[in-house]
C-alpha atoms as a PDB file:
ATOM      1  CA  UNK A   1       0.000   0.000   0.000  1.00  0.00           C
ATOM      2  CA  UNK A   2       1.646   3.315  -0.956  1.00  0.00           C
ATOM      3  CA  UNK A   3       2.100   5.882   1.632  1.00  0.00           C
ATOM      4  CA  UNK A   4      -0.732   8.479   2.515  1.00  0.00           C
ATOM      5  CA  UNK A   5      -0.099  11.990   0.918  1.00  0.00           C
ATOM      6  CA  UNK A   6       1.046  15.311   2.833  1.00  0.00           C
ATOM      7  CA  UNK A   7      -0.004  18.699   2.945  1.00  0.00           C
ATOM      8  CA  UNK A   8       2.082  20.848   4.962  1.00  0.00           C
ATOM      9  CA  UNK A   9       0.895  24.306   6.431  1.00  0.00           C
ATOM     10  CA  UNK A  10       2.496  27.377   7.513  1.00  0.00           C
ATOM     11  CA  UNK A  11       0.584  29.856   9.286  1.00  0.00           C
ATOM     12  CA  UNK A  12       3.075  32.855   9.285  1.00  0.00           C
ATOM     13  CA  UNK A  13       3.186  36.373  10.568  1.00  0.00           C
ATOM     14  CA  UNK A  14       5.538  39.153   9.604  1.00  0.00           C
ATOM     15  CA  UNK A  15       8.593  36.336   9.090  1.00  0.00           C
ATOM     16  CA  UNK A  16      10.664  37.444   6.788  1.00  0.00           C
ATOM     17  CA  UNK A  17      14.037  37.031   8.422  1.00  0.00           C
ATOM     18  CA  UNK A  18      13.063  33.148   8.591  1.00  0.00           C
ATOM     19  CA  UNK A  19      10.349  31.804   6.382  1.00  0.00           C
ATOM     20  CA  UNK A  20      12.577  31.255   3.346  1.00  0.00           C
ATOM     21  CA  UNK A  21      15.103  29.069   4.871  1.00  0.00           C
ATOM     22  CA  UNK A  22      11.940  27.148   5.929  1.00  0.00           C
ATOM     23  CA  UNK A  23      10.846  26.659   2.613  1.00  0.00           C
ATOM     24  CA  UNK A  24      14.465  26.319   1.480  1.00  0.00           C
ATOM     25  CA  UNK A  25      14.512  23.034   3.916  1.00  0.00           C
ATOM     26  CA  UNK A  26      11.766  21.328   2.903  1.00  0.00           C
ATOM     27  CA  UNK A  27      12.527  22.362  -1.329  1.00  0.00           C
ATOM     28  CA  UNK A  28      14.697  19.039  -0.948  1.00  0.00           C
ATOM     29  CA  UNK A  29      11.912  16.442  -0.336  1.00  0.00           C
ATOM     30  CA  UNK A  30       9.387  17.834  -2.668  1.00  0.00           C
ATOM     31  CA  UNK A  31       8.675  14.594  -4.374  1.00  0.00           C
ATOM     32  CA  UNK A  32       7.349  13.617  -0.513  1.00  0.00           C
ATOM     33  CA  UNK A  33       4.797  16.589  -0.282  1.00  0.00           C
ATOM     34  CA  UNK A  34       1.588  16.975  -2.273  1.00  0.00           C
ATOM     35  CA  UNK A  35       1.256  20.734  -1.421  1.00  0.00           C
ATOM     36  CA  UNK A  36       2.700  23.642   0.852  1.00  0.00           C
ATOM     37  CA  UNK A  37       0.570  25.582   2.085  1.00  0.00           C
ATOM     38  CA  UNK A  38       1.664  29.005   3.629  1.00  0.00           C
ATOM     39  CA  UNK A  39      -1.160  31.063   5.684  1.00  0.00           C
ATOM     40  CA  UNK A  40      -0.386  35.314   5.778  1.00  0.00           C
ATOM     41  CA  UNK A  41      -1.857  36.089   8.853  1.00  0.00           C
ATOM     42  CA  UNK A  42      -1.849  39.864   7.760  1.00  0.00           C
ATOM     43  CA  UNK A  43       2.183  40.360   7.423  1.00  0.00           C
ATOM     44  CA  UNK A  44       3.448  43.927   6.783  1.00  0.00           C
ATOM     45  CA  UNK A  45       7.279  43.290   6.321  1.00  0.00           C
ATOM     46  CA  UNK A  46       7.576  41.257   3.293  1.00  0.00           C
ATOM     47  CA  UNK A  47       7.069  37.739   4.496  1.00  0.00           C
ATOM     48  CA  UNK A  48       4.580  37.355   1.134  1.00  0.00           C
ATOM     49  CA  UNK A  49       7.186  38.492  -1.038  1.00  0.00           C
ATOM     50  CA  UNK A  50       9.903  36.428   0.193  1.00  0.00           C
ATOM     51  CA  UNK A  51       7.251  33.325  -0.502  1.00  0.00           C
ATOM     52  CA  UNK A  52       6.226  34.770  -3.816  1.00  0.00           C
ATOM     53  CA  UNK A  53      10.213  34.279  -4.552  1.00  0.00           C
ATOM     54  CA  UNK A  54       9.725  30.369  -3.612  1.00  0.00           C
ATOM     55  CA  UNK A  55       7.034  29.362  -6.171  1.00  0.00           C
ATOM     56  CA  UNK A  56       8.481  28.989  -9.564  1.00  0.00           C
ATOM     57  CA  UNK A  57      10.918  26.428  -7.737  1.00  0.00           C
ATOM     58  CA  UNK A  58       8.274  25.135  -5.361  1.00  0.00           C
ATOM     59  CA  UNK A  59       5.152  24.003  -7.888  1.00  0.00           C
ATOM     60  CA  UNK A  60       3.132  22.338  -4.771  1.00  0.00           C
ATOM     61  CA  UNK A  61       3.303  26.085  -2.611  1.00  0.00           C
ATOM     62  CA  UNK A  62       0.702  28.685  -2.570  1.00  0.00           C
ATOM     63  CA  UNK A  63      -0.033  31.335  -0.166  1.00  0.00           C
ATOM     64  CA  UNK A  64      -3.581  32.350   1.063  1.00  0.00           C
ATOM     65  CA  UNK A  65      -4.492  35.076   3.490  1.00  0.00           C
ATOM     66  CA  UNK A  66      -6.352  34.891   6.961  1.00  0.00           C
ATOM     67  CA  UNK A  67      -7.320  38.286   8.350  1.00  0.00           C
ATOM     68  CA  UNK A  68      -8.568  37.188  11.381  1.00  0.00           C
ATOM     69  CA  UNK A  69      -5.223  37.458  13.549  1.00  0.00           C
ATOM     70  CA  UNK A  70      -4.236  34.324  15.479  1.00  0.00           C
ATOM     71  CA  UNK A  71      -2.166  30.867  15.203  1.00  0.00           C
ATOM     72  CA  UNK A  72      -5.969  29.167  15.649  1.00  0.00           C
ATOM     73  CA  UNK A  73      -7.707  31.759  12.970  1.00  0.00           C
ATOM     74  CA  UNK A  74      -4.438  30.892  10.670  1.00  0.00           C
ATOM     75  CA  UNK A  75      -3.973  27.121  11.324  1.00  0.00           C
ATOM     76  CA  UNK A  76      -7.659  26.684  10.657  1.00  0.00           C
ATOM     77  CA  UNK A  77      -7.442  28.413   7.492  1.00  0.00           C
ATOM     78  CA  UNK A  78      -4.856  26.308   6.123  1.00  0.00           C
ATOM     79  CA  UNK A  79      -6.153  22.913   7.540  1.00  0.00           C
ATOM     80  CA  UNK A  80      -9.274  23.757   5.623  1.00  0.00           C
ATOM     81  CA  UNK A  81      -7.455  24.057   2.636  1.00  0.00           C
ATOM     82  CA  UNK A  82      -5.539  20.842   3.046  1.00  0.00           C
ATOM     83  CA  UNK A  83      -5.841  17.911   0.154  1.00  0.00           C
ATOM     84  CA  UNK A  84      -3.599  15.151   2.076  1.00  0.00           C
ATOM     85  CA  UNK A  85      -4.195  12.737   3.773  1.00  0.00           C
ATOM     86  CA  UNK A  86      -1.761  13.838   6.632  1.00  0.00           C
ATOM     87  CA  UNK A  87      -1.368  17.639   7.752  1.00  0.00           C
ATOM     88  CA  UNK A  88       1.421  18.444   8.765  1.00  0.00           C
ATOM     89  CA  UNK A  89       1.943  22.051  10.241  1.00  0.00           C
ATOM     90  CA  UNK A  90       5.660  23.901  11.059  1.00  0.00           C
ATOM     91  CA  UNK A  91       5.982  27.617  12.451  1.00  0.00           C
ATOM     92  CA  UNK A  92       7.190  29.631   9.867  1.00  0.00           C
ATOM     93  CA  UNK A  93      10.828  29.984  12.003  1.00  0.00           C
ATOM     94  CA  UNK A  94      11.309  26.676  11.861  1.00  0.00           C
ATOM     95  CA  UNK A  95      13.836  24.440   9.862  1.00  0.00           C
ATOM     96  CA  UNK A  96      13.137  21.047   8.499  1.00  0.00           C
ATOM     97  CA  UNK A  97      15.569  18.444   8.657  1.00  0.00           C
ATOM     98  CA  UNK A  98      16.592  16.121   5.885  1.00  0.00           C
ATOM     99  CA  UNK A  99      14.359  13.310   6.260  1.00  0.00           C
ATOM    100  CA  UNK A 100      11.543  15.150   8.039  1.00  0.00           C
ATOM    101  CA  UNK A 101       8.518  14.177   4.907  1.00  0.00           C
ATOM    102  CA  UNK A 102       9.564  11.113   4.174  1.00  0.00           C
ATOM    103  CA  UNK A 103       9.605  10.550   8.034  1.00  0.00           C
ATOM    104  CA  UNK A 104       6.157  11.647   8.471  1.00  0.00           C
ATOM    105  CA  UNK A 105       4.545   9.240   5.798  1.00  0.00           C
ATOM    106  CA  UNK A 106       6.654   6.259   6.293  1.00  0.00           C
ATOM    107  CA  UNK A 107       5.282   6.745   9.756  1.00  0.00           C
ATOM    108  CA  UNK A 108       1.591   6.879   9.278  1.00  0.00           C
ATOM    109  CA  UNK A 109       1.964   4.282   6.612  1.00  0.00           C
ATOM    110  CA  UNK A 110       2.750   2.037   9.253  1.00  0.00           C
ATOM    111  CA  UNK A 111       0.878   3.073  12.438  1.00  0.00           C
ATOM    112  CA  UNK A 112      -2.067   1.747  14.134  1.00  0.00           C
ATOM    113  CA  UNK A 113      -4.989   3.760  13.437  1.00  0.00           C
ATOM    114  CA  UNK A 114      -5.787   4.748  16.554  1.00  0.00           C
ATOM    115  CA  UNK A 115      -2.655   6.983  16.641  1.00  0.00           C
ATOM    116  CA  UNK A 116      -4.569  10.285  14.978  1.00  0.00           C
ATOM    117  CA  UNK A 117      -1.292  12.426  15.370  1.00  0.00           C
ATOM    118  CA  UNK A 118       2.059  13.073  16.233  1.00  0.00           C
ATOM    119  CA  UNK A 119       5.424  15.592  16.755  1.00  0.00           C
ATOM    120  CA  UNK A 120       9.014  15.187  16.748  1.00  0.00           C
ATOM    121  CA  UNK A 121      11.939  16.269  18.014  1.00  0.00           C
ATOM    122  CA  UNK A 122      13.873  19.721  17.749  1.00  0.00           C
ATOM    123  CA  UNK A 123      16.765  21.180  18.701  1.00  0.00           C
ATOM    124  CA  UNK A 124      17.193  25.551  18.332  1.00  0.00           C
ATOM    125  CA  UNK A 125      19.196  26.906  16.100  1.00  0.00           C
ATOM    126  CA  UNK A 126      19.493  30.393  17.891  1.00  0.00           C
ATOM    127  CA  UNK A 127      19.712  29.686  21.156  1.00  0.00           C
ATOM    128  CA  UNK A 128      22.858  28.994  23.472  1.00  0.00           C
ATOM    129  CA  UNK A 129      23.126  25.770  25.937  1.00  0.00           C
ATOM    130  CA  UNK A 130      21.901  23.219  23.503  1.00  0.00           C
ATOM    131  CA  UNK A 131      23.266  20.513  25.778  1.00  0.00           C
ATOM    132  CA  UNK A 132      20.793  20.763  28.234  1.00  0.00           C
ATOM    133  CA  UNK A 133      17.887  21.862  26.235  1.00  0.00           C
ATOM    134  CA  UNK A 134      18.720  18.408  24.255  1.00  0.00           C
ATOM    135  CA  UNK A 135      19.289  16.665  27.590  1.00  0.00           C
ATOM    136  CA  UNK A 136      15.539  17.927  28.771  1.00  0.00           C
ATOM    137  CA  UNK A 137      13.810  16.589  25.560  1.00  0.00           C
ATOM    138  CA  UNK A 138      15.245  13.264  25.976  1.00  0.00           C
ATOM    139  CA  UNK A 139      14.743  13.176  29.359  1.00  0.00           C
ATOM    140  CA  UNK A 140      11.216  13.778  29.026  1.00  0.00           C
ATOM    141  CA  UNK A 141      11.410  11.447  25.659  1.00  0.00           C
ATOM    142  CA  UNK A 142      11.743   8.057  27.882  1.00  0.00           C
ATOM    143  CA  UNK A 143       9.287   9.075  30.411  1.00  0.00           C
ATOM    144  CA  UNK A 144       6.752   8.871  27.597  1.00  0.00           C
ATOM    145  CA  UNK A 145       8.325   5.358  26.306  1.00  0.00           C
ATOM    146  CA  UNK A 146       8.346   4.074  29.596  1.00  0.00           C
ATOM    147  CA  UNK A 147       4.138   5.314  30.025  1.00  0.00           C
ATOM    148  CA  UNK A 148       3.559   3.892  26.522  1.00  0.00           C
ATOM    149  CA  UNK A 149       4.742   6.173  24.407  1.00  0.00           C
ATOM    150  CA  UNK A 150       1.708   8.454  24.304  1.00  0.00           C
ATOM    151  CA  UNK A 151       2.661  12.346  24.579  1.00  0.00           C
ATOM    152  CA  UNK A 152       0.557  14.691  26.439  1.00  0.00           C
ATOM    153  CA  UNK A 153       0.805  17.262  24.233  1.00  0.00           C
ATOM    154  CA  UNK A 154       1.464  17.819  20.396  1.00  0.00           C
ATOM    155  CA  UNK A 155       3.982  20.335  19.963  1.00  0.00           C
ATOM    156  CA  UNK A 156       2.433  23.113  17.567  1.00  0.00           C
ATOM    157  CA  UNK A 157       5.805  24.218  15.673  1.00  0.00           C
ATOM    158  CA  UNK A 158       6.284  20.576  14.302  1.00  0.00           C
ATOM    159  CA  UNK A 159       3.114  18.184  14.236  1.00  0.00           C
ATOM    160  CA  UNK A 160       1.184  16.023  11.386  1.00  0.00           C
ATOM    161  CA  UNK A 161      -2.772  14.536  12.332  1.00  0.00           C
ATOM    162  CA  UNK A 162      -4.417  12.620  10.144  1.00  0.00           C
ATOM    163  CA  UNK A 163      -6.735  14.463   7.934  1.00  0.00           C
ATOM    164  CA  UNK A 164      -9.579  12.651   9.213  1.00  0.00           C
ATOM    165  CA  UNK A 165      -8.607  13.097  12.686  1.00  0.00           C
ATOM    166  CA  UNK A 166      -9.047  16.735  11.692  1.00  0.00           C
ATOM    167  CA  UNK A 167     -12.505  16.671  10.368  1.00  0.00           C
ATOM    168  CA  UNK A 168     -13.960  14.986  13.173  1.00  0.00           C
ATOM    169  CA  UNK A 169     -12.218  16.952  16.326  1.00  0.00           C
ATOM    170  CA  UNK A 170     -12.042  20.295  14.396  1.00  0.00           C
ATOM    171  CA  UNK A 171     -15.699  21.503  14.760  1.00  0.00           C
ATOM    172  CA  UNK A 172     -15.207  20.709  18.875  1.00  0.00           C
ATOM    173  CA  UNK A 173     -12.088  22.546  19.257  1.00  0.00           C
ATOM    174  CA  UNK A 174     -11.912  25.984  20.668  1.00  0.00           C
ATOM    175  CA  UNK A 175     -11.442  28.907  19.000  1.00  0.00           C
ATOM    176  CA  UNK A 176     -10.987  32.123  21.926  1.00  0.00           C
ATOM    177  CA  UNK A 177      -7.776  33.966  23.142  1.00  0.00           C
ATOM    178  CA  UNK A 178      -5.490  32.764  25.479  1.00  0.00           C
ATOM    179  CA  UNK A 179      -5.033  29.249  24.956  1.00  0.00           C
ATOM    180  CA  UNK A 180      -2.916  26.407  23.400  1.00  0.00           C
ATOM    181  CA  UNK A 181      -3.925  25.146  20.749  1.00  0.00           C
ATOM    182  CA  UNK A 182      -1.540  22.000  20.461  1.00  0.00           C
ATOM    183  CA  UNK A 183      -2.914  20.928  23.385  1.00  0.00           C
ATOM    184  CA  UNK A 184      -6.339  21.550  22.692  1.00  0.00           C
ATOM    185  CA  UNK A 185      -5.755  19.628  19.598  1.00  0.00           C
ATOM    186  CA  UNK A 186      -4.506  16.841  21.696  1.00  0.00           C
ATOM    187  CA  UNK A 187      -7.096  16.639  24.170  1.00  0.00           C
ATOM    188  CA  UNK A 188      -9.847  16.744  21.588  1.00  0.00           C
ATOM    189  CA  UNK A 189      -8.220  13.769  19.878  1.00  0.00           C
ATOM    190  CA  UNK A 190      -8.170  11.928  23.294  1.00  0.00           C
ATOM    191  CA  UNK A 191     -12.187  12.542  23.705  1.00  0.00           C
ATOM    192  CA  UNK A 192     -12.109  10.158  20.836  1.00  0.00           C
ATOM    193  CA  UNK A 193     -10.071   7.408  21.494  1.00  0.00           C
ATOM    194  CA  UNK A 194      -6.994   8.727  19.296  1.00  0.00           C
ATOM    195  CA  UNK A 195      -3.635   8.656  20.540  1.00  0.00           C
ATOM    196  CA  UNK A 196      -0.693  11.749  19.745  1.00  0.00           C
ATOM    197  CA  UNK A 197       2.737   9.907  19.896  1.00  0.00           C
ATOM    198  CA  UNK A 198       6.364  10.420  19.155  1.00  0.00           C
ATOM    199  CA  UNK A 199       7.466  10.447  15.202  1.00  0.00           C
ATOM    200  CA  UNK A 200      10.929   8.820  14.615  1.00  0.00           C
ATOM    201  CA  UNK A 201      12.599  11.223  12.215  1.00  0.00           C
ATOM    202  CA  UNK A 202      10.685  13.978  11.919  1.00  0.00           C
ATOM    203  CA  UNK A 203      13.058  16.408  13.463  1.00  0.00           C
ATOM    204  CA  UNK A 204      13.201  19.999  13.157  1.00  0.00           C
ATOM    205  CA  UNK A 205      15.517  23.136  14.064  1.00  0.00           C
ATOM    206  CA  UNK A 206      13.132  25.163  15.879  1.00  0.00           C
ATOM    207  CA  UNK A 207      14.001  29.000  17.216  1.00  0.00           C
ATOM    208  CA  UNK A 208      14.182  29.211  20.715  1.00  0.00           C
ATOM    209  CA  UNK A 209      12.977  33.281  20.802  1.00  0.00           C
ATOM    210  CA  UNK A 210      10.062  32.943  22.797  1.00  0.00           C
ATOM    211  CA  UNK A 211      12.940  32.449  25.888  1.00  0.00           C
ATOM    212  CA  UNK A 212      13.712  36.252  24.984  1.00  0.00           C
ATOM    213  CA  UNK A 213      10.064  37.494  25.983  1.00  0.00           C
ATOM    214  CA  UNK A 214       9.717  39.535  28.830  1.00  0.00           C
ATOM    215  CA  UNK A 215       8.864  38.359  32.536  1.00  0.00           C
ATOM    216  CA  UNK A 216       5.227  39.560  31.956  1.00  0.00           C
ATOM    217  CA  UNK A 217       4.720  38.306  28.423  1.00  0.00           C
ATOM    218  CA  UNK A 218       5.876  34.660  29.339  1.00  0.00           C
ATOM    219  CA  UNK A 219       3.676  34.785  32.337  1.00  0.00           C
ATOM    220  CA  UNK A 220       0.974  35.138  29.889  1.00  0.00           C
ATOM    221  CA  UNK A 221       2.365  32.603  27.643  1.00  0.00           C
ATOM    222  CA  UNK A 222       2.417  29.840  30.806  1.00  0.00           C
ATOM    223  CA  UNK A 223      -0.912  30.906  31.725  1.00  0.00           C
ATOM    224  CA  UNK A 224      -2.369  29.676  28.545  1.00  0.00           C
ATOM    225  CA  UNK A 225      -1.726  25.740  29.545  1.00  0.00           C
ATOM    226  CA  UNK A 226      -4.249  25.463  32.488  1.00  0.00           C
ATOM    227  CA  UNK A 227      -6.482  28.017  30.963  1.00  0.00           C
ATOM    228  CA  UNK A 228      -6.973  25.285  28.240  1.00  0.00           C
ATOM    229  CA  UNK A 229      -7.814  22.367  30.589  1.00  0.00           C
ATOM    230  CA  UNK A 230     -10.323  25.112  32.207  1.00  0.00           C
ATOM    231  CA  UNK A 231     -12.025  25.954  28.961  1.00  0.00           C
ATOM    232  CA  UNK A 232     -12.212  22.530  28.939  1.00  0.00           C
ATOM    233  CA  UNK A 233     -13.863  21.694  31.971  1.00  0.00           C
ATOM    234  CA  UNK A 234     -10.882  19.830  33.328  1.00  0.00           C
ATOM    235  CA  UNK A 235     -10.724  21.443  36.496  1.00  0.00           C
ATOM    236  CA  UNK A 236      -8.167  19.004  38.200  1.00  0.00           C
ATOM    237  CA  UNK A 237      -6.343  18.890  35.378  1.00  0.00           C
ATOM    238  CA  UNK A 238      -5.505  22.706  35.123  1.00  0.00           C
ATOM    239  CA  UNK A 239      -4.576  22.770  38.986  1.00  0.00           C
ATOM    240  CA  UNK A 240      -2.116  19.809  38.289  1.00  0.00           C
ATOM    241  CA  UNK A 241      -0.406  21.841  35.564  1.00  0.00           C
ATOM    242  CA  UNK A 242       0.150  25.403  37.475  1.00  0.00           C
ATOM    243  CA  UNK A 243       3.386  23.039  38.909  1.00  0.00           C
ATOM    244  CA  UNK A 244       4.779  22.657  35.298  1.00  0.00           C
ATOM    245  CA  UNK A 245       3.744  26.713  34.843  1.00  0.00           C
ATOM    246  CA  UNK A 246       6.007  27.395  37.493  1.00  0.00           C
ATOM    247  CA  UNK A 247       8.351  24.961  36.285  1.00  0.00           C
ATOM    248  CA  UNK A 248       8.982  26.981  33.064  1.00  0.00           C
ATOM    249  CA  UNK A 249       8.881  30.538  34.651  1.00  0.00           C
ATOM    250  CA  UNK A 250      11.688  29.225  36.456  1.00  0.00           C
ATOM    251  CA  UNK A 251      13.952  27.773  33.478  1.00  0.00           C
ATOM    252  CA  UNK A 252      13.083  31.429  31.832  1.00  0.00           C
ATOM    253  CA  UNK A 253      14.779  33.479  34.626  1.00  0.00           C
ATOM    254  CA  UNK A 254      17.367  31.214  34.967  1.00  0.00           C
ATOM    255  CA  UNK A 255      18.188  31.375  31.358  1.00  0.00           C
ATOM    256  CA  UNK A 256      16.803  35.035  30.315  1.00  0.00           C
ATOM    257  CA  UNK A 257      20.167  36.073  30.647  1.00  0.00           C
ATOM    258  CA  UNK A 258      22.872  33.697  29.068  1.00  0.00           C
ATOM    259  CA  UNK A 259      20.121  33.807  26.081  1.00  0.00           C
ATOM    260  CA  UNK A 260      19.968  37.197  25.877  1.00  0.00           C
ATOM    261  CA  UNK A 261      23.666  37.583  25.308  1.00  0.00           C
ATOM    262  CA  UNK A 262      23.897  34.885  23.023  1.00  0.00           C
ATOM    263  CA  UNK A 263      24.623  36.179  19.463  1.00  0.00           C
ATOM    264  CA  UNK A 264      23.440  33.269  17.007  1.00  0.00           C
ATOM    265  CA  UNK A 265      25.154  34.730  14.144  1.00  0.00           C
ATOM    266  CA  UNK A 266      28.417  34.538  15.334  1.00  0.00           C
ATOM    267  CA  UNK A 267      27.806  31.456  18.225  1.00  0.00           C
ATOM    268  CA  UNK A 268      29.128  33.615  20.985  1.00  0.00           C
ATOM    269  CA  UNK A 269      28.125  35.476  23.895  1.00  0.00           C
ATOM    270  CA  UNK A 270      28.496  39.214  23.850  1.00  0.00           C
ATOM    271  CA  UNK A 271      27.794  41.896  26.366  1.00  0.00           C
ATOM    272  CA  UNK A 272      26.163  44.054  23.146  1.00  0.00           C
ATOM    273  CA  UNK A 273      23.168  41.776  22.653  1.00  0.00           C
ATOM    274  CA  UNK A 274      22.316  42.360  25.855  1.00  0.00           C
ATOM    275  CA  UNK A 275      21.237  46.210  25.566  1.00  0.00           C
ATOM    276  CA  UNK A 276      20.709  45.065  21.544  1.00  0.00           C
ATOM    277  CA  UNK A 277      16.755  45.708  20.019  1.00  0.00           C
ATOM    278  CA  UNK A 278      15.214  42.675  19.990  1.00  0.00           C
ATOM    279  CA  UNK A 279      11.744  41.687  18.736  1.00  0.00           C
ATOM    280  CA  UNK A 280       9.766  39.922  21.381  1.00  0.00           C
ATOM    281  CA  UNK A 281       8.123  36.979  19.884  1.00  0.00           C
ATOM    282  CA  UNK A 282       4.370  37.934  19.475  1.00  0.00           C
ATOM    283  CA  UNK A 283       1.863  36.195  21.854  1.00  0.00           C
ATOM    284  CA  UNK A 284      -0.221  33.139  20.222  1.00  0.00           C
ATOM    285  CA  UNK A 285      -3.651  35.058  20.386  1.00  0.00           C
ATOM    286  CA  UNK A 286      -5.669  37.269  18.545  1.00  0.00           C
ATOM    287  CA  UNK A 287      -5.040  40.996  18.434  1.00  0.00           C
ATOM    288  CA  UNK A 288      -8.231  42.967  18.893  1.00  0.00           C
ATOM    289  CA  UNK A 289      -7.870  46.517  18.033  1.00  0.00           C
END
């Protein structure tokens, strides 16, 4: 039986520094993807022209535009959109791996069908103290092998669900500020007996900028993960998960400053980045004006 088809969408939002060496990663396994599908979510700095670049040398991308601001309002625009019968999604900083495609079908060509979805792993291409960041993941990698193997969340910047998964958890999902919509995703999919696992392969070179936000804005961010099992109704749930919340404010202060004198360009640490302009990664929500 041949391996199921993939779409692959990029909901993107004024990336122009990074979106084309996203597309220039996956322009190598084009014979694995039926279509790339790259969502504007209302860009003002050239991001569309820097895709409009890729298309004579990418046939299967196209662009589409989603004025309703937010990863949810642009995720669902693309998924709509989506032929395959696998979606995969990447953030638009992210980096594909050789491999990653072909990973991601071989995979589902294979697997049980009650696994509905699945992520992989990433290391970050911009951030310093790698070594432990890697030693975290794969930390946190056998804790799921040794409970089964199921994950207890997707991770957003580098996930494929089956397309039919999609369908049926995508008119239950929510769609309001302040949550995360990975996990959402994930917890929808468990409502219906589907599993979200580990994918072998499908590895990515993620950036690590949200580490860069400010105290206040990554309080928000954390805030988003028991607000979800809230919405959701999953009251013990979301008290359970203020001790990972905490967990991660704690990692950010600790590491706020080593990462903000890291210079990724160079690979060294400089005193200059530290009083350096530097864009803080926009929260996942919509913007009302």
């Amino acid at each position: 039986m041949a391996n199921p088809t993939l779409s692959v969408v990029i909901p993107a939002y004024n990336e122009v520094d990074s979106i084309g060496f996203l597309l220039e990663s996956l322009a190598s396994e084009l014979d694995e993807i039926e279509e790339i599908i790259v969502v504007d979510n209302g860009s003002t700095d050239g991001t569309q022209e820097i895709v409009a670049g890729f298309t004579e040398s990418i046939p299967q991308l196209r662009m589409v535009d989603e004025d309703r601001r937010g990863v949810i309002a642009a995720r669902n625009a693309g998924f709509y959109l989506a032929k395959g019968d696998i979606i995969g999604r990447l953030d638009a900083d992210a980096r594909a791996k050789p491999g990653w495609a072909s990973a991601v079908r071989d995979f589902f060509g294979k697997a049980e069908q009650s696994i509905g979805a699945g992520t992989g792993f990433f290391d970050q291409y911009d951030m310093p103290l790698q070594w432990f960041h890697k030693a975290m993941l794969k930390f946190g990698h056998r804790q799921v092998e040794k409970e089964g193997g199921d994950i207890p969340t997707l991770f957003g910047a580098n996930m494929a669900i089956r397309k039919e998964t999609w369908d049926e958890i995508q008119p239950n999902l929510l769609e309001r500020d302040g949550i995360l919509d990975d996990l959402d995703i994930t917890l929808c999919m468990s409502d219906i007996g589907q599993r979200a696992v580990m994918i072998p392969g499908m590895e990515i070179s993620a950036s690590g900028r949200r580490m860069l936000s400010s105290v206040e804005n990554y309080r928000t961010f954390t805030e988003y993960m028991p607000a979800t099992f809230e919405a959701r109704g999953m009251h013990d749930e979301a008290k359970k998960s203020w001790g990972q919340v905490r967990m991660m404010r704690i990692i950010h202060r600790i590491f706020w400053l080593p990462t903000r004198c890291w210079n990724p360009e160079t690979g060294k640490y400089s005193l200059r980045q530290l009083v350096s302009d530097r864009v803080e990664r926009v929260l996942p929500y919509e913007t009302k004006s």
